[in-house]
Protein backbone atom coordinates (compact mmCIF):
# COMPACT_ATOMS: atom_id res chain seq x y z
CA UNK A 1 -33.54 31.10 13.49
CA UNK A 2 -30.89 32.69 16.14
CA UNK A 3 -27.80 30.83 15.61
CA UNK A 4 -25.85 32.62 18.13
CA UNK A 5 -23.15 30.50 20.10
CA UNK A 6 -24.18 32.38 23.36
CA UNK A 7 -27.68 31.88 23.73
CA UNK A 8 -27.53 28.04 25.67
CA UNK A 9 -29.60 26.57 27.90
CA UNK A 10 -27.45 25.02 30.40
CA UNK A 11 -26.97 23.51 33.87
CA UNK A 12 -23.98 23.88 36.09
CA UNK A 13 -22.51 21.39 37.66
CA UNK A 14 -19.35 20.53 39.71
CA UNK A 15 -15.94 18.67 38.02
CA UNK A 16 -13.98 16.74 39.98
CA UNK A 17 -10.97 17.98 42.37
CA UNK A 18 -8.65 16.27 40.30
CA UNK A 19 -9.38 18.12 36.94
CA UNK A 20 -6.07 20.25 36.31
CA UNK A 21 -7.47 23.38 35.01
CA UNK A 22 -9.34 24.72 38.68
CA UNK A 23 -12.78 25.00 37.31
CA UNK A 24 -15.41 24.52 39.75
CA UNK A 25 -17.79 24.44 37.11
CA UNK A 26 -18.99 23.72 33.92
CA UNK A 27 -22.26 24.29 31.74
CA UNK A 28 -24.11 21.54 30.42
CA UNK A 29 -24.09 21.30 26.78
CA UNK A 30 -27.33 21.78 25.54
CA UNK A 31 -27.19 24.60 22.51
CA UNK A 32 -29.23 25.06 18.99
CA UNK A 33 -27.37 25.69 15.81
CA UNK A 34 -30.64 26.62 13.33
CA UNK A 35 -32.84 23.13 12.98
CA UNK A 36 -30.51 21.38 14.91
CA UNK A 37 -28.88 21.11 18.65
CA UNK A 38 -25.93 19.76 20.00
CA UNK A 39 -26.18 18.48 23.51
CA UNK A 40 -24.97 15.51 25.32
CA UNK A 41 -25.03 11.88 24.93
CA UNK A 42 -28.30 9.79 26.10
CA UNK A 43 -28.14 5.52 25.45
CA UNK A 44 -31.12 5.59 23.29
CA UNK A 45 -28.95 7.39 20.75
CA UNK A 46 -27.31 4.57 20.01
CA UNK A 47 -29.79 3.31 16.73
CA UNK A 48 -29.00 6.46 14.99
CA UNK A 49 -25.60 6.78 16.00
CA UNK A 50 -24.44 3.12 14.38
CA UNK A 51 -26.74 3.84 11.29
CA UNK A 52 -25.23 7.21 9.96
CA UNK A 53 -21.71 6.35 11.54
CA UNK A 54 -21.63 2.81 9.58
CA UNK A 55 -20.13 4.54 6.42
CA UNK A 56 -17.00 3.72 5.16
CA UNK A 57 -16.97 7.64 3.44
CA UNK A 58 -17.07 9.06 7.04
CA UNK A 59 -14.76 5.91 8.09
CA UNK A 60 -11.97 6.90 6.02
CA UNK A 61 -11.12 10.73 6.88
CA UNK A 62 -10.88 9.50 10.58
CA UNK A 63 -8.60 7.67 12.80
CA UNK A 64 -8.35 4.06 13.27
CA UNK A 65 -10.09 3.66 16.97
CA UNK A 66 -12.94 5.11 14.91
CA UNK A 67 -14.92 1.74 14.22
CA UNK A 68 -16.13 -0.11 11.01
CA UNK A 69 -18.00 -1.71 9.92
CA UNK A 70 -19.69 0.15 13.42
CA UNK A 71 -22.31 -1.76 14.84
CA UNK A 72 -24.69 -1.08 17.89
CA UNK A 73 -22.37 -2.41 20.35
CA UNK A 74 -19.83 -0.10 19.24
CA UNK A 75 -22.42 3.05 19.42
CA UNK A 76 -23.30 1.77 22.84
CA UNK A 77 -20.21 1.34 24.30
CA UNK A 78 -18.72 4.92 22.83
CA UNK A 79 -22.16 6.32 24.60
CA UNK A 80 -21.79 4.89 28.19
CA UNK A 81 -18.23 6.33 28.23
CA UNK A 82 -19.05 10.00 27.17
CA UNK A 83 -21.89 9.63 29.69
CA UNK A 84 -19.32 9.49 32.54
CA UNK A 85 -16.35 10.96 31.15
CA UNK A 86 -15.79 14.63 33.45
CA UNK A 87 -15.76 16.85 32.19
CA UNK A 88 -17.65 16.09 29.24
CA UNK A 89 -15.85 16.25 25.53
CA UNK A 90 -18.05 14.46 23.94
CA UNK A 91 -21.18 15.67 22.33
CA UNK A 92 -24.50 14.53 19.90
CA UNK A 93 -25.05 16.54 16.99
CA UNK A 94 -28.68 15.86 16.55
CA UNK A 95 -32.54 16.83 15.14
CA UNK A 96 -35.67 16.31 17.53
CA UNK A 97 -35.87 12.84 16.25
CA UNK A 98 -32.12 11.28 15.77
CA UNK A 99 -28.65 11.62 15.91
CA UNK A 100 -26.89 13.03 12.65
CA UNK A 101 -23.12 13.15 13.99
CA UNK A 102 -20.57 13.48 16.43
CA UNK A 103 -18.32 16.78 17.71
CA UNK A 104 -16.08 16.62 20.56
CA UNK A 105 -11.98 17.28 22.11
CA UNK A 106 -9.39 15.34 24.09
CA UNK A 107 -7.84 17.51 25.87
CA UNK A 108 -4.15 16.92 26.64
CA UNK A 109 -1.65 15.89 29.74
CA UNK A 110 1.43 17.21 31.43
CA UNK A 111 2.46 20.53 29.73
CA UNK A 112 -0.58 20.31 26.97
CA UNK A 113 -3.12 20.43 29.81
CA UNK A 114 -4.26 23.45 28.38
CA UNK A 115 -4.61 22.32 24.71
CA UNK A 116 -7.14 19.87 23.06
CA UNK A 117 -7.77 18.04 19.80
CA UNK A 118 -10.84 18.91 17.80
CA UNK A 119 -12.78 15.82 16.33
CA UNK A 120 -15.86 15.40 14.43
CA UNK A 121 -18.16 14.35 11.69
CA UNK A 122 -21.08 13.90 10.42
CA UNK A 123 -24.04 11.85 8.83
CA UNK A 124 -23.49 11.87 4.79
CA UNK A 125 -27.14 12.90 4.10
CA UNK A 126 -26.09 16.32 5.85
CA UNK A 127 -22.73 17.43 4.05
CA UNK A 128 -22.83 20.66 2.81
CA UNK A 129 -25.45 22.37 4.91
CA UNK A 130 -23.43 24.71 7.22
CA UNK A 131 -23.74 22.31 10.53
CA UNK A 132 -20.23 21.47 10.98
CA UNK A 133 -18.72 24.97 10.74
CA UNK A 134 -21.14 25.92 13.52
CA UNK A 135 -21.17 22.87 15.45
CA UNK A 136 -17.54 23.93 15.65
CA UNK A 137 -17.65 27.26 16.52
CA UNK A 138 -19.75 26.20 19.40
CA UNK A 139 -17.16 24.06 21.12
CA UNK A 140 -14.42 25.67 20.53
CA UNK A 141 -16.15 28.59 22.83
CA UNK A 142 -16.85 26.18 25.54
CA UNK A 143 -13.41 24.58 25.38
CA UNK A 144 -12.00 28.44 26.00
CA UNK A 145 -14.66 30.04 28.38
CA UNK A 146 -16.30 26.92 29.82
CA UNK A 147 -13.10 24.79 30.48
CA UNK A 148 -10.70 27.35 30.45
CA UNK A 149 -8.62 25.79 27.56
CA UNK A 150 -6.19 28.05 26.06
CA UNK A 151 -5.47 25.84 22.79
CA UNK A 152 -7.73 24.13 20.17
CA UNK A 153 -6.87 22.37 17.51
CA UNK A 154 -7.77 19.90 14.60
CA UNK A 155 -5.26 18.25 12.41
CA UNK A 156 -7.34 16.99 8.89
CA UNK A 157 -6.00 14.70 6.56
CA UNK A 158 -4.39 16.41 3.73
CA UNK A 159 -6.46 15.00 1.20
CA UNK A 160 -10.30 15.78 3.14
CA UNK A 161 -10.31 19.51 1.88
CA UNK A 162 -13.96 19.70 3.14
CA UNK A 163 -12.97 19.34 7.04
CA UNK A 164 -10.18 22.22 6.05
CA UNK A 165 -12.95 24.06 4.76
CA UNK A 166 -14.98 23.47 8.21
CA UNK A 167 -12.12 25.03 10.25
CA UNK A 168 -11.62 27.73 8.36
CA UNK A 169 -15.16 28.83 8.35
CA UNK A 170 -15.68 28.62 12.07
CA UNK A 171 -12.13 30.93 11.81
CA UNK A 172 -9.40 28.85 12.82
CA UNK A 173 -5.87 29.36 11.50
CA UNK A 174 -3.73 27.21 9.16
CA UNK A 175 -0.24 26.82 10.95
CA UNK A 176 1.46 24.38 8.64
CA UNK A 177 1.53 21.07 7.13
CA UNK A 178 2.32 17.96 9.23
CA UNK A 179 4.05 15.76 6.24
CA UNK A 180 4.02 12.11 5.80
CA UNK A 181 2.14 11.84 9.67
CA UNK A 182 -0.41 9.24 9.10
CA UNK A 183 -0.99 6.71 7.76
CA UNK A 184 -4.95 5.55 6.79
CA UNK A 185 -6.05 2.56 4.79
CA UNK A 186 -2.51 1.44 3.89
CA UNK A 187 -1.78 4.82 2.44
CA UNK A 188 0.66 7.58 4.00
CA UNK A 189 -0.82 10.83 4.21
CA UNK A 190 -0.23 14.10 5.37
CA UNK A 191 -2.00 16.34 7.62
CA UNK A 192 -2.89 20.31 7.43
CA UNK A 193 -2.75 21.86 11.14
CA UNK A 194 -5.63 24.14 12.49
CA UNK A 195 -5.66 25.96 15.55
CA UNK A 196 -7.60 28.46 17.49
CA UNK A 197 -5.88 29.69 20.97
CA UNK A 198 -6.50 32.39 23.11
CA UNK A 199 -4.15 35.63 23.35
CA UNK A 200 -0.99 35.15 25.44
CA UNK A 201 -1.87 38.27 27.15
CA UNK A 202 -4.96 36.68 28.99
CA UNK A 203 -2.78 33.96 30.72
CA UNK A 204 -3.38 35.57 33.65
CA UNK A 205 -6.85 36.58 33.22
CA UNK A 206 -8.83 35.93 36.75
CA UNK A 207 -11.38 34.08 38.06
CA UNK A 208 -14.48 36.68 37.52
CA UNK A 209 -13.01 38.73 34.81
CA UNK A 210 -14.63 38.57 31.25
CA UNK A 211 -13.40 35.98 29.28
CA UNK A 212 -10.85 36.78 26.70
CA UNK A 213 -10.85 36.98 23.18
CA UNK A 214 -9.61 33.86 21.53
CA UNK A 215 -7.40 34.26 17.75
CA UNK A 216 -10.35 32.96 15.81
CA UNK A 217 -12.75 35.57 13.63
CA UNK A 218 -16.21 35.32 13.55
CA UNK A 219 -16.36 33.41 10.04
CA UNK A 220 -19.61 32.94 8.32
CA UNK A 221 -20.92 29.37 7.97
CA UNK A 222 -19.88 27.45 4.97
CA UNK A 223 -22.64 26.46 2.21
């Protein structure tokens, strides 16, 4: 099946005056990766969402906001606030009958307005099958042409070499280590630094003109 990260289905609609970028609009996110689609969030996702998130395997390569044990009330509550969060970050990764994981940004204030932080993961049963690494790829593009970001990146605990593996495939670069940053489940840890940003050249690039290349290669999913 066409996994191509520019054949969506979307609906535009309008963001707020007060977002910082000057977007008047936005696509909806509604696009397939193979057997799968990653759209946005809908309330009766939150059975599946507890169920595959309540895993302390998926628990422990995340930050601490991320719940657990994580019970309905927590899959409900993190639903009704990416339903009316603008402009929408947050997205389902999903099969025509549940939710398998979760992909989505926050994108940053002041001076970093421009920038966002990659987050994700995804239901153990599904590790391994390329979904990530495309799931990826797909909103990194609408972080650079659909919100007009000029910075993504994703900042994986030293020890997770799988999400390393993820960034890499869906081509973003290694920039350094971050050394002794975290700390997870009483242990200190260090972080390896992804990015993919859009040339410095295109900082100008107008309203109307073709969006610009971004410094990530078209990398082919992982196995």
């Amino acid at each position: 099946m066409n996994q191509s990260l520019h054949g969506d289905r979307c609906k535009k609609r309008r963001l707020p005056s007060s977002f910082p970028l000057g977007v008047e609009t936005i696509t909806e996110m509604n696009r397939k990766i193979g057997n799968f689609i990653i759209r946005g969030w809908k309330i009766e996702d939150a059975p599946s969402l507890s169920k595959h998130a309540n895993n302390r395997k998926i628990w422990i390569h995340l930050r601490d906001a991320f719940p657990h044990p994580y019970v309905l009330q927590d899959a409900q509550s993190f639903i009704l606030n990416a339903i009316h969060e603008h402009p929408k970050t947050l997205f389902a990764i999903a099969t025509s009958e549940e939710v398998i994981g979760s992909i989505g940004m926050e994108i940053g204030k002041d001076v970093h307005r421009l920038t966002a932080e990659l987050g994700y993961w995804l239901a153990e049963s599904y590790w391994g099958k390329g979904i990530m690494s495309e799931a990826v790829k797909v909103v990194t593009e609408y972080a650079l042409q659909d919100l007009s970001l000029y910075r993504i990146h994703a900042a994986p605990y030293a020890v997770n070499p799988a999400s390393a593996k993820v960034l890499k495939k869906a081509g973003f670069r290694f920039e350094g280590t971050l050394h002794s940053s975290a700390i997870k489940d009483g242990h200190i840890l260090d972080q390896h630094l992804y990015s993919c940003t859009r040339k410095r050249s295109t900082f100008n690039w107008g309203k109307g003109d073709e969006p610009p290349m971004a410094h990530c290669s078209s990398a082919s999913p992982d196995r």
